[in-house]
N, C-alpha and C. Protein backbone atom coordinates (compact mmCIF):
# COMPACT_ATOMS: atom_id res chain seq x y z
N UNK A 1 0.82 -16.17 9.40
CA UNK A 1 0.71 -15.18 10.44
C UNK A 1 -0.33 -14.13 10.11
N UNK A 2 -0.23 -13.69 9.06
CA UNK A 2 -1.31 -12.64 8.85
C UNK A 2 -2.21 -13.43 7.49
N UNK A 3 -3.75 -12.72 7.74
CA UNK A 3 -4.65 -13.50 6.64
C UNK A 3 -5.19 -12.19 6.63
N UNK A 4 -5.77 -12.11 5.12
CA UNK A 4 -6.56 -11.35 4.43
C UNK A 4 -7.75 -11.75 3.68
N UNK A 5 -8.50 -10.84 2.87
CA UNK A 5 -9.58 -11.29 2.11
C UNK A 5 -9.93 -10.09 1.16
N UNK A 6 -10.70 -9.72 0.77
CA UNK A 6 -11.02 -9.25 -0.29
C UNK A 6 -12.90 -8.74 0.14
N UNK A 7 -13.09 -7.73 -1.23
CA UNK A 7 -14.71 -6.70 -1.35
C UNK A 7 -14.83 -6.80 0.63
N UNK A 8 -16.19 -7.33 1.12
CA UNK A 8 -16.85 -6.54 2.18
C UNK A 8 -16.41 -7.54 3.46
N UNK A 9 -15.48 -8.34 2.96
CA UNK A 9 -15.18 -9.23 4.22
C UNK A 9 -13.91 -8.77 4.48
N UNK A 10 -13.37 -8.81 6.17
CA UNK A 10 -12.39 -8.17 6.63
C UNK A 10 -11.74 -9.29 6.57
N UNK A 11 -10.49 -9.04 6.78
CA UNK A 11 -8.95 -9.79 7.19
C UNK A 11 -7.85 -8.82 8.27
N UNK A 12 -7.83 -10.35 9.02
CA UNK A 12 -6.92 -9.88 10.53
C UNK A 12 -5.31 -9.95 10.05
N UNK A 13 -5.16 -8.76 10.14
CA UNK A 13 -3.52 -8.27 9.89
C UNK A 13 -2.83 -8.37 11.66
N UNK A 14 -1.80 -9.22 11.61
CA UNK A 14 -1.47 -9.27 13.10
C UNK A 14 -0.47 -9.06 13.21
N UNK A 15 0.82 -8.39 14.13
CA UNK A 15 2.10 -8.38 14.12
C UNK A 15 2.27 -7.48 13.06
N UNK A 16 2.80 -7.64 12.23
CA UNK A 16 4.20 -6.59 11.53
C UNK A 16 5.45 -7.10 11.20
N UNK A 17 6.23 -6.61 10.38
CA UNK A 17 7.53 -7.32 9.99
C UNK A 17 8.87 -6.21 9.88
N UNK A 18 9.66 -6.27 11.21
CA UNK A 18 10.64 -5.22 11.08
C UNK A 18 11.23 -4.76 9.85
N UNK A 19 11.69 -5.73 8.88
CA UNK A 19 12.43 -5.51 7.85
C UNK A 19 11.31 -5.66 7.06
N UNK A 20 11.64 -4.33 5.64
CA UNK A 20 10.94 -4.69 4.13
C UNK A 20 11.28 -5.82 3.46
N UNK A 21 10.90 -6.72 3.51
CA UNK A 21 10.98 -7.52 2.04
C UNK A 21 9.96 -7.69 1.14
N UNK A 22 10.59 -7.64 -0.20
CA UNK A 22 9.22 -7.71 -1.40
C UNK A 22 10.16 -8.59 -2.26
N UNK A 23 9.15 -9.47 -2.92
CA UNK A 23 9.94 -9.92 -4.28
C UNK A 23 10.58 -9.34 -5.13
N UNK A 24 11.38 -9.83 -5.73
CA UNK A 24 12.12 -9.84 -7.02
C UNK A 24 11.10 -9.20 -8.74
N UNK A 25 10.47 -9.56 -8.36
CA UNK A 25 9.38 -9.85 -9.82
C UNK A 25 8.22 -8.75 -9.17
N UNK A 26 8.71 -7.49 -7.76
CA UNK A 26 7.55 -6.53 -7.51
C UNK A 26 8.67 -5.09 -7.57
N UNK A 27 8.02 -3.90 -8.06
CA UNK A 27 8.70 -2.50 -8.26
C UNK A 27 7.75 -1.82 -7.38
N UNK A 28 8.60 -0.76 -7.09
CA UNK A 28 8.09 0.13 -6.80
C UNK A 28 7.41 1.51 -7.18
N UNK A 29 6.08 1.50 -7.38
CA UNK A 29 5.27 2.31 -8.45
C UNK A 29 4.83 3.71 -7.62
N UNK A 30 4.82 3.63 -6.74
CA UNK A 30 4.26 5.13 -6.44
C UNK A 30 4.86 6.81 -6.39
N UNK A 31 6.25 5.88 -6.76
CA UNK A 31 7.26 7.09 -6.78
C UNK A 31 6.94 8.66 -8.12
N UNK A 32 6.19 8.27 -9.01
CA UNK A 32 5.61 8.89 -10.20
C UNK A 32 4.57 9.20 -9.86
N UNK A 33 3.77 9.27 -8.62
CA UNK A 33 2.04 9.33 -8.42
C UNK A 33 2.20 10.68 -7.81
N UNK A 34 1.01 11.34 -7.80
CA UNK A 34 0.79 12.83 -7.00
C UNK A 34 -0.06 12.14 -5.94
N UNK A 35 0.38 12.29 -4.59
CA UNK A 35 -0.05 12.18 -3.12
C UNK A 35 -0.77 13.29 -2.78
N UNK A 36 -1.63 13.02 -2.00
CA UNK A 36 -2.37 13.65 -1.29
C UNK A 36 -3.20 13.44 0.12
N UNK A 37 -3.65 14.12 1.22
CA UNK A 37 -4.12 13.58 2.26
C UNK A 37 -5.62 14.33 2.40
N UNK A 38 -6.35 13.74 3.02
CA UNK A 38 -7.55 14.54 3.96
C UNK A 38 -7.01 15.38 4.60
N UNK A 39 -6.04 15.24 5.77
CA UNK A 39 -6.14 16.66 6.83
C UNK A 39 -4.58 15.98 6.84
N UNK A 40 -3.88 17.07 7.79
CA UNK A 40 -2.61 16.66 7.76
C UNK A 40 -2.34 17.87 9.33
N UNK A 41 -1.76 17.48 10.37
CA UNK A 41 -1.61 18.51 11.65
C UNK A 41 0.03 19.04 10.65
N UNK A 42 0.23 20.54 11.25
CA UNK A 42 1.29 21.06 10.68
C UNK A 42 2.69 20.47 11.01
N UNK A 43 3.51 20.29 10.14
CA UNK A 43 4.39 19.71 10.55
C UNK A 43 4.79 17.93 10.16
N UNK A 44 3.44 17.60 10.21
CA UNK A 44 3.17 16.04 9.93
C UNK A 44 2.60 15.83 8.27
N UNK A 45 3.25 16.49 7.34
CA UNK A 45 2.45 16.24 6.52
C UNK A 45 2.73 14.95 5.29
N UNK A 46 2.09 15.14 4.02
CA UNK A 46 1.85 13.76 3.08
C UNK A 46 3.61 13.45 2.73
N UNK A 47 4.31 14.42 3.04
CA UNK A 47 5.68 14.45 2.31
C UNK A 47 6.45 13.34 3.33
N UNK A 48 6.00 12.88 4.58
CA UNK A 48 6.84 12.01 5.69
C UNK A 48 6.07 10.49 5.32
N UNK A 49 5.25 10.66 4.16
CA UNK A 49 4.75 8.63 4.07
C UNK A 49 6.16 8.54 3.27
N UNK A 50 6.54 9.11 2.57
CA UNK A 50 7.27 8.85 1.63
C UNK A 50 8.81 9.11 1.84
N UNK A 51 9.47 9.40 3.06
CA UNK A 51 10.82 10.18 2.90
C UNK A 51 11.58 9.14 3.28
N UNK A 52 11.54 7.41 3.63
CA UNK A 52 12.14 6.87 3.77
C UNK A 52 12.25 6.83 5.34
N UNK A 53 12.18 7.35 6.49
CA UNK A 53 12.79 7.72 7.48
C UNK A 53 11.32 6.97 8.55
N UNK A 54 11.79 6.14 9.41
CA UNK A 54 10.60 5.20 10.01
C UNK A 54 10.38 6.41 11.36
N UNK A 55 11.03 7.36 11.43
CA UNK A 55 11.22 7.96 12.61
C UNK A 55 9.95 9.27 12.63
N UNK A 56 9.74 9.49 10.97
CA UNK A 56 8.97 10.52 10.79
C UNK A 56 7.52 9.93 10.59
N UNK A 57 6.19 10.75 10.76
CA UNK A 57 5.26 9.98 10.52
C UNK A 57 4.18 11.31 9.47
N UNK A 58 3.05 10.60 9.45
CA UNK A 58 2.21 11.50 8.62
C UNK A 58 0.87 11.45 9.68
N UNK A 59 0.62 12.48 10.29
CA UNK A 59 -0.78 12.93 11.49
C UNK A 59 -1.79 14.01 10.56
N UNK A 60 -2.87 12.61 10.75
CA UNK A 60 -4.40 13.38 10.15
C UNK A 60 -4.77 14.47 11.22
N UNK A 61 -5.37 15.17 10.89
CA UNK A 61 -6.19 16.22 11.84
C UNK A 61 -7.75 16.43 11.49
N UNK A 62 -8.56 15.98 12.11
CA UNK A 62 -9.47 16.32 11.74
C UNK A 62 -10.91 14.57 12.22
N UNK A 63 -12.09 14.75 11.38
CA UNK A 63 -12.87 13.71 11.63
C UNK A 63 -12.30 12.87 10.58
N UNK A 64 -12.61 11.25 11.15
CA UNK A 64 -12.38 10.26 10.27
C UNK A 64 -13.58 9.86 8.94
N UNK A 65 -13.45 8.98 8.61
CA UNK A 65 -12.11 8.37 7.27
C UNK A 65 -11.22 9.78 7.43
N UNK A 66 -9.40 8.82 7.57
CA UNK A 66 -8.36 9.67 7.28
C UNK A 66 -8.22 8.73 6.00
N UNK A 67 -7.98 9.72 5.17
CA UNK A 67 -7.63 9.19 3.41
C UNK A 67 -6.64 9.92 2.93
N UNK A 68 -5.51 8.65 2.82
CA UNK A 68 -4.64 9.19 1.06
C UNK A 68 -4.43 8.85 0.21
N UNK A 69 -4.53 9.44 -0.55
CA UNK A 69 -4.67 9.62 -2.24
C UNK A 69 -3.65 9.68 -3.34
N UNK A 70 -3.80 8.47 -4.19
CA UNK A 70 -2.47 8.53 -4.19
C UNK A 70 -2.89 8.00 -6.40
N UNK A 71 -2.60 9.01 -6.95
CA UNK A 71 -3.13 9.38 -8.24
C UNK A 71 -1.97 9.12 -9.27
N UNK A 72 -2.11 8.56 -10.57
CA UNK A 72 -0.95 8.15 -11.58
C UNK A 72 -1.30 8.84 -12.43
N UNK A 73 -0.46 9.50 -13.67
CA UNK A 73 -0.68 9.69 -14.96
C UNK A 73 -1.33 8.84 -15.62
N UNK A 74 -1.05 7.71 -15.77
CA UNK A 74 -1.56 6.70 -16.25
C UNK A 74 -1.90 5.24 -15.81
N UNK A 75 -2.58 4.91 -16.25
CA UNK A 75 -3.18 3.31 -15.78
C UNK A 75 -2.13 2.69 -15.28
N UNK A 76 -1.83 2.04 -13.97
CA UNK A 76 -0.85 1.21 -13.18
C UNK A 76 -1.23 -0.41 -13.11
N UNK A 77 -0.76 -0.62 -13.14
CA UNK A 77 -1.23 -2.62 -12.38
C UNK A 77 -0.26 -2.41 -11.03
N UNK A 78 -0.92 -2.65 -9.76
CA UNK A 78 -0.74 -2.68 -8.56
C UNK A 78 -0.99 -3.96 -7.89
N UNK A 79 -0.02 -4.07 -7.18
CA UNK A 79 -0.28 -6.00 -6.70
C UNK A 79 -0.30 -5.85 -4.93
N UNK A 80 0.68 -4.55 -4.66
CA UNK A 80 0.76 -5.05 -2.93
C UNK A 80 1.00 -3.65 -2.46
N UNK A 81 0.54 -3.36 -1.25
CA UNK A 81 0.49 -1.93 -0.52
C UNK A 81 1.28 -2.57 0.99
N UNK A 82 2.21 -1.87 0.99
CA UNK A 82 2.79 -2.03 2.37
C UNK A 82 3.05 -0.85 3.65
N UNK A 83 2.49 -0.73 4.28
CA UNK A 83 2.52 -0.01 5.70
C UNK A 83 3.64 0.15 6.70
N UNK A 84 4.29 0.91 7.08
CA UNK A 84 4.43 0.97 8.33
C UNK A 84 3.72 1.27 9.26
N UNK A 85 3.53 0.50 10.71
CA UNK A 85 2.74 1.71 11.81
C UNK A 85 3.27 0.69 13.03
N UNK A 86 3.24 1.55 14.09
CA UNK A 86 3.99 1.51 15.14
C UNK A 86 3.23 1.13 16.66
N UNK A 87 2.51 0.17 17.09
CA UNK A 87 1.53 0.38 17.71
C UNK A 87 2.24 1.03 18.85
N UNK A 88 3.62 -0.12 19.58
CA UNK A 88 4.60 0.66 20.96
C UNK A 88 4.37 2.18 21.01
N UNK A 89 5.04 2.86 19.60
CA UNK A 89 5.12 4.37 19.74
C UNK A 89 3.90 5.17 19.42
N UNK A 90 3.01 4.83 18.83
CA UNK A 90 1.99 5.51 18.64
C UNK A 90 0.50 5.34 19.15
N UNK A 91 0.26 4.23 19.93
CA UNK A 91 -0.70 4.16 20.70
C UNK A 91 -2.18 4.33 19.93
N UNK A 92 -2.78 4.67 20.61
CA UNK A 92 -4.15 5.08 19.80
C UNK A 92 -4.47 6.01 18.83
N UNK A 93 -3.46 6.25 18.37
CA UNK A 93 -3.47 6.96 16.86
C UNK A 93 -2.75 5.81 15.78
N UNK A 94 -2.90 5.01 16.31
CA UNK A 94 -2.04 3.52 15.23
C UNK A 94 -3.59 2.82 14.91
N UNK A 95 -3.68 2.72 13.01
CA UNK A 95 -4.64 2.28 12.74
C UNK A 95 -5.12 1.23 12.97
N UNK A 96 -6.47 0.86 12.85
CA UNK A 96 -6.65 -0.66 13.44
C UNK A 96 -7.84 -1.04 12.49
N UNK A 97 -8.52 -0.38 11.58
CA UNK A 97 -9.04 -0.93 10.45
C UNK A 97 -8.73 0.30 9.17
N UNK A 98 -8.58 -0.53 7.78
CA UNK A 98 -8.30 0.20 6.95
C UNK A 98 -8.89 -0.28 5.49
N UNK A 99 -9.34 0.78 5.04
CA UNK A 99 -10.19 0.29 3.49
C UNK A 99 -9.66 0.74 2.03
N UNK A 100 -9.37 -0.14 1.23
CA UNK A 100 -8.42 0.51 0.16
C UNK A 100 -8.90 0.23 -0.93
N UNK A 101 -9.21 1.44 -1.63
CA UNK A 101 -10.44 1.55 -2.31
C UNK A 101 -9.60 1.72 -4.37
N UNK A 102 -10.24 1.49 -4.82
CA UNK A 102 -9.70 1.69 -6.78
C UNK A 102 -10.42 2.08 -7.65
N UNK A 103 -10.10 3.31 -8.02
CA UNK A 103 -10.89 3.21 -9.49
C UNK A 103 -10.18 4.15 -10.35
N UNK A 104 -10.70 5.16 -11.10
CA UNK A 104 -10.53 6.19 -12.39
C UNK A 104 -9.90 7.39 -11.55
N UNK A 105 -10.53 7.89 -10.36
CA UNK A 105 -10.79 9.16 -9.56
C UNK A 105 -11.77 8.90 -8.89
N UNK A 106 -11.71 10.39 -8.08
CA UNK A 106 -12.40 10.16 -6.86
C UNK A 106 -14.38 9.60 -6.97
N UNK A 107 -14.82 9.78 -8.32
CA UNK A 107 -15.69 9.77 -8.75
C UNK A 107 -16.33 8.22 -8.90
N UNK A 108 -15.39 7.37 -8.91
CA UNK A 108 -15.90 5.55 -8.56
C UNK A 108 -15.33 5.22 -8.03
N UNK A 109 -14.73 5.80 -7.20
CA UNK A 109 -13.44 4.07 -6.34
C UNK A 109 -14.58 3.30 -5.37
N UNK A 110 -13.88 2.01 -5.48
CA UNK A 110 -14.12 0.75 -5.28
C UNK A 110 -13.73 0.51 -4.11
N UNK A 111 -14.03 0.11 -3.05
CA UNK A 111 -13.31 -0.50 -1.81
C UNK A 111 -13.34 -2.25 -2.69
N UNK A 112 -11.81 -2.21 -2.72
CA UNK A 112 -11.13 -3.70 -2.78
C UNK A 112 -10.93 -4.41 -2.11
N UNK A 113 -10.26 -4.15 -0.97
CA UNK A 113 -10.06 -4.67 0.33
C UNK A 113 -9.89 -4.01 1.91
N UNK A 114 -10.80 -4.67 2.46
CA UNK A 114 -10.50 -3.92 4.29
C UNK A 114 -9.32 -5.20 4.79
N UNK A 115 -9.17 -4.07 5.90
CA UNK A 115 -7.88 -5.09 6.67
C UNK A 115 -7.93 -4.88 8.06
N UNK A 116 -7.84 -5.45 8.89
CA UNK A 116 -8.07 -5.09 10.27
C UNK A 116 -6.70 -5.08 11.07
N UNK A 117 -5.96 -4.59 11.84
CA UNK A 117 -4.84 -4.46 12.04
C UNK A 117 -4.81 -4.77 13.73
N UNK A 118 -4.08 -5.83 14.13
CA UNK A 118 -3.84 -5.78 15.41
C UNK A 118 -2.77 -5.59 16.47
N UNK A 119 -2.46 -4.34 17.05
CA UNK A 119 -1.13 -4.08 17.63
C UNK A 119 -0.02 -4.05 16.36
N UNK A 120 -0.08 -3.62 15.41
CA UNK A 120 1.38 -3.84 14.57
C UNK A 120 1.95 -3.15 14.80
N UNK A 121 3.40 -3.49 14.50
CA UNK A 121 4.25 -2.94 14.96
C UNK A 121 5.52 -3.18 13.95
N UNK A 122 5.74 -2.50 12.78
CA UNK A 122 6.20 -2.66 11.36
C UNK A 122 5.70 -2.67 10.22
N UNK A 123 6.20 -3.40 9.39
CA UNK A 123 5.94 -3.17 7.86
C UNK A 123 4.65 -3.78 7.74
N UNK A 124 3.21 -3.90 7.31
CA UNK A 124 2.04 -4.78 7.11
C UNK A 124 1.65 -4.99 5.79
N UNK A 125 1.78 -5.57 5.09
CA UNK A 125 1.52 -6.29 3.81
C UNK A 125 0.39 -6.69 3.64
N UNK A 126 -0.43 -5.86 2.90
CA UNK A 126 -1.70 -5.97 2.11
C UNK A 126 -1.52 -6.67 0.37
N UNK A 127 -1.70 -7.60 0.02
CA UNK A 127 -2.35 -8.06 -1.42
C UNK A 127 -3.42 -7.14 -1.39
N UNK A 128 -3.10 -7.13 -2.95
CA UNK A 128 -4.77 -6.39 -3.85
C UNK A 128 -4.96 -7.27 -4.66
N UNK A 129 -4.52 -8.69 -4.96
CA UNK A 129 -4.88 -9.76 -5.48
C UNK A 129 -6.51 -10.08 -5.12
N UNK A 130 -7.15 -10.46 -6.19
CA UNK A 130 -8.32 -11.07 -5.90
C UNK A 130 -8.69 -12.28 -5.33
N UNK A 131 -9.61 -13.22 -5.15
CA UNK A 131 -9.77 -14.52 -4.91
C UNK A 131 -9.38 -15.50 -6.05
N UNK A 132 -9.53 -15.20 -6.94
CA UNK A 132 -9.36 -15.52 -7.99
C UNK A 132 -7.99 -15.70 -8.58
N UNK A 133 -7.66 -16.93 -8.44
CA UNK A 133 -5.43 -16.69 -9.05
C UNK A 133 -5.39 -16.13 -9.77
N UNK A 134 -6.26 -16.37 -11.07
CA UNK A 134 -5.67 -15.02 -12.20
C UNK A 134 -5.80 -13.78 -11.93
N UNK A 135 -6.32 -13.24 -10.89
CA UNK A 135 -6.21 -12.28 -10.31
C UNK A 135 -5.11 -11.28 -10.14
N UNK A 136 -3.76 -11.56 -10.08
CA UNK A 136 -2.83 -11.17 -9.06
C UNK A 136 -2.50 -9.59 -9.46
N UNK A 137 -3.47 -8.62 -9.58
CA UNK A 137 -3.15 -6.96 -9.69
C UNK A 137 -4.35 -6.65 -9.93
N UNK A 138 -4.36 -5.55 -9.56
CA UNK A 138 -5.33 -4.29 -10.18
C UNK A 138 -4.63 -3.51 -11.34
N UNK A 139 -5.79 -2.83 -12.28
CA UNK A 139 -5.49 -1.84 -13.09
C UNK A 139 -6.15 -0.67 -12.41
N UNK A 140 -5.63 0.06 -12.19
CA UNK A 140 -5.90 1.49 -11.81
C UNK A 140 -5.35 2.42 -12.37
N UNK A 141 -5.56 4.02 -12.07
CA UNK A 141 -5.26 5.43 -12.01
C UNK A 141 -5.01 5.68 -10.82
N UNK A 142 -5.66 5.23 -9.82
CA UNK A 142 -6.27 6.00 -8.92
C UNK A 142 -6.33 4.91 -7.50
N UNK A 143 -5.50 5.13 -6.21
CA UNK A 143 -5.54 4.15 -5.32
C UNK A 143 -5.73 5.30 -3.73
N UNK A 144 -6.63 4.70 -2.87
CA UNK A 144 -7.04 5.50 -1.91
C UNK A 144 -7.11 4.27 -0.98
N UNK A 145 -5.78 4.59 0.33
CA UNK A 145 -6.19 4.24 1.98
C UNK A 145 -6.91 4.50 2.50
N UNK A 146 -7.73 4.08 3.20
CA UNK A 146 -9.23 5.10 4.26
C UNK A 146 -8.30 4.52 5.35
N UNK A 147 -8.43 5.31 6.82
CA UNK A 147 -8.56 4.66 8.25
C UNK A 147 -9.62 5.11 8.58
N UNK A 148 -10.06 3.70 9.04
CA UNK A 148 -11.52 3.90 9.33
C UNK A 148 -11.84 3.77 10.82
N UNK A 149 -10.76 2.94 11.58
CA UNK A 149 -10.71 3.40 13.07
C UNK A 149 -9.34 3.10 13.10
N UNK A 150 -9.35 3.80 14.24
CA UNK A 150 -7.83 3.40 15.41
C UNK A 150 -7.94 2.62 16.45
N UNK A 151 -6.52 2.04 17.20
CA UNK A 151 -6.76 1.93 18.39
C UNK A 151 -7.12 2.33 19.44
N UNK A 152 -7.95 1.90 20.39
CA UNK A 152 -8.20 2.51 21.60
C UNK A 152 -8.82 3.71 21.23
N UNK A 153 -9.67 3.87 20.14
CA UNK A 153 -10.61 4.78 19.88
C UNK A 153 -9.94 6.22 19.73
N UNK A 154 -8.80 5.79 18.92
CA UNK A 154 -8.28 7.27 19.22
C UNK A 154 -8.70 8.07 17.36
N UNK A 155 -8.69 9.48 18.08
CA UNK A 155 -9.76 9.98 16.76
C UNK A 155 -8.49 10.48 15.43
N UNK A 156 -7.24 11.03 15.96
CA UNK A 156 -6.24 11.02 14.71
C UNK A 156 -5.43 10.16 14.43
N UNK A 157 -4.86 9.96 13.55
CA UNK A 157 -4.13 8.58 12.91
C UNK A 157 -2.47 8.75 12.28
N UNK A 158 -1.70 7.54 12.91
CA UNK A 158 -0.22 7.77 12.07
C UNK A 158 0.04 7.15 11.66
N UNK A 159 0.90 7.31 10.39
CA UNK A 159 1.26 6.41 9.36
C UNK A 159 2.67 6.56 8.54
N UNK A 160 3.39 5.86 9.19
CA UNK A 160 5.04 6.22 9.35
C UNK A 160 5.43 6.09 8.16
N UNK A 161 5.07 5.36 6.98
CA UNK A 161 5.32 4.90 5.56
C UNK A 161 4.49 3.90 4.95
N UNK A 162 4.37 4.53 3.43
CA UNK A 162 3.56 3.78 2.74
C UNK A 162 4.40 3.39 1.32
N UNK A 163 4.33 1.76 1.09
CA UNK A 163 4.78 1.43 -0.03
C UNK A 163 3.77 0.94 -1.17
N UNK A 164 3.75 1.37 -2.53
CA UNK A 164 2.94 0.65 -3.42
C UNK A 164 4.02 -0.31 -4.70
N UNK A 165 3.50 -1.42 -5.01
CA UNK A 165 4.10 -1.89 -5.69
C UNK A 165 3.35 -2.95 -6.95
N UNK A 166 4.02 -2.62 -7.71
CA UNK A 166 3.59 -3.22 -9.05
C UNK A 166 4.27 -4.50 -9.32
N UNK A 167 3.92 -5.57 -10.70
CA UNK A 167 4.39 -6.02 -11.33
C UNK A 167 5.64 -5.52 -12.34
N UNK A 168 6.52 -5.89 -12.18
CA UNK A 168 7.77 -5.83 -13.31
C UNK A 168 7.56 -5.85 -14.23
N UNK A 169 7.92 -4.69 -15.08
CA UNK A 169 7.43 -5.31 -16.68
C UNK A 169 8.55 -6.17 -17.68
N UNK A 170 8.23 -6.78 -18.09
CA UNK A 170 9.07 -7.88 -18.78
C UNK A 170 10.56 -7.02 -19.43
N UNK A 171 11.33 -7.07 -18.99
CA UNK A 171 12.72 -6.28 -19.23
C UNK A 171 13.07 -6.27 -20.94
N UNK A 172 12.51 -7.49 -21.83
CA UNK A 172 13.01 -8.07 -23.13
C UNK A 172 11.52 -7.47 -24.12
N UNK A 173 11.47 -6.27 -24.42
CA UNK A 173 10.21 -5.91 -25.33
C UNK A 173 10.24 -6.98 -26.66
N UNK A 174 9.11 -7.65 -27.02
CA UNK A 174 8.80 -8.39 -27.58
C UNK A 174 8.84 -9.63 -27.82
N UNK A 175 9.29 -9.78 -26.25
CA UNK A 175 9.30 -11.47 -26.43
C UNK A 175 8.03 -11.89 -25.38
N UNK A 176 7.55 -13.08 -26.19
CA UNK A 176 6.29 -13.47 -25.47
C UNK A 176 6.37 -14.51 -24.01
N UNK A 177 7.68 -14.41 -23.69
CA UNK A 177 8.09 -15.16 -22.35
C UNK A 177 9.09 -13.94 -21.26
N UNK A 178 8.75 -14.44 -19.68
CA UNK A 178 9.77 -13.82 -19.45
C UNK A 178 10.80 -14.41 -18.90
N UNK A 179 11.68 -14.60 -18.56
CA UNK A 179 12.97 -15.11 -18.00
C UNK A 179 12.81 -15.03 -16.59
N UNK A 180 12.98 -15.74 -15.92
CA UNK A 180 12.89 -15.87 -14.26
C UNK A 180 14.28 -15.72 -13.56
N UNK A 181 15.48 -15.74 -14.10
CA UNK A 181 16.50 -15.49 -13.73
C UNK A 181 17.14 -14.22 -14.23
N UNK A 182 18.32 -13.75 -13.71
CA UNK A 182 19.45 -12.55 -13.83
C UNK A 182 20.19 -13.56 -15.30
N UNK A 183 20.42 -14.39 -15.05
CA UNK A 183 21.54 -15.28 -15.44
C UNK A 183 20.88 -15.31 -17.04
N UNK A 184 19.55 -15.94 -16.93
CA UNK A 184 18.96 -16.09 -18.22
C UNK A 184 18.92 -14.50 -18.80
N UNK A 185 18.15 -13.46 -18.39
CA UNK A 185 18.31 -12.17 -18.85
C UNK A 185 19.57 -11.74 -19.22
N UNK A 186 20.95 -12.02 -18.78
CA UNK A 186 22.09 -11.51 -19.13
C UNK A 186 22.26 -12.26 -21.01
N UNK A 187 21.47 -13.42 -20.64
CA UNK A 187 22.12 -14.50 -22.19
C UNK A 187 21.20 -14.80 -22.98
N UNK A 188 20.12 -12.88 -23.17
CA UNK A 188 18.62 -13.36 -23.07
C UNK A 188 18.91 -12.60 -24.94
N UNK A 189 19.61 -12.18 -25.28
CA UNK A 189 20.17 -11.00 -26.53
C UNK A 189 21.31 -11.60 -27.01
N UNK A 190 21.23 -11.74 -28.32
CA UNK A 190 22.53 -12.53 -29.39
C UNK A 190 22.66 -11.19 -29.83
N UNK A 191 24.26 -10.67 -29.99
CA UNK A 191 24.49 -9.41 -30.40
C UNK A 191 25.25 -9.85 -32.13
């Protein structure tokens, strides 16, 4: 249903998916990051990507690229960025291309991947996987959304929730395998 791609070639994001689902073997990393936006109208600000609540949204104010910024203490491996946006309720302030850029700080980021968005209407699932299978994450500090247009040419942008998510880190420090099951991890330690 939806296809993507990677560096300067776009991918058509279509539909949306009411319910979150993510794997087993993906966390949720952005909860430790300092957020930030370009413009924010009062009321709508960076604190509603994050509050859980599909009802609240986050409204840029201002000229486009709307960008947020979304900064770690330390180096992350990042595998998948997930969206909400609403096309029904939000009309031409619902994004319709978006560029998601990586690096150190604001000083090199990388556009990794664009995505083109059509009518969605739910959760939208971006990979930051490369072409490349061994690919499957980025190392970063430092991860930045652009909207680079909207629908129907509309000049501010909403963005009801944003998820980032990492790789799991191997639960068993020092073992050079990881266990793919609960079952094996429970019988993974001789006491």
């Amino acid at each position: 249903m939806a296809t993507e791609s990677d560096g300067e070639e776009e991918g058509k994001l279509i539909g949306g998916n009411q319910h979150l689902v993510v794997e087993d073997d993906l966390r949720e990393m952005a909860k430790k990051a300092a957020w930030s936006v370009s413009s924010c109208k009062s009321g709508n600000g960076v604190q509603f990507l994050r509050d859980d609540n599909l009802e609240t949204y986050w409204q840029s104010d201002g000229a486009q690229p709307h960008l947020v910024n979304i900064q770690f203490q330390k180096k992350v491996k990042l595998q998948l960025v997930v969206l909400y946006v609403d096309f029904k309720l939000d009309e031409s302030y619902t994004p319709s291309k978006i560029s998601i850029r990586a690096g150190d700080g604001f000083h090199n980021l990388k556009e990794i991947k664009t995505a083109e968005l059509v009518k969605p209407i739910g959760w939208v699932y971006i990979s930051l996987s490369g072409s490349d299978p061994r690919e499957t994450f980025i190392n970063t500090f430092m991860l930045q959304i652009a909207v680079l247009s909207n629908h129907l040419n509309g000049r501010d942008t909403h963005v009801r929730q944003i998820k980032v998510y990492g790789p799991r880190q191997n639960p068993i420090p020092l073992q050079p395998f990881q266990f793919t099951s609960r079952e094996f991890i429970t019988y993974s330690l001789v006491r």
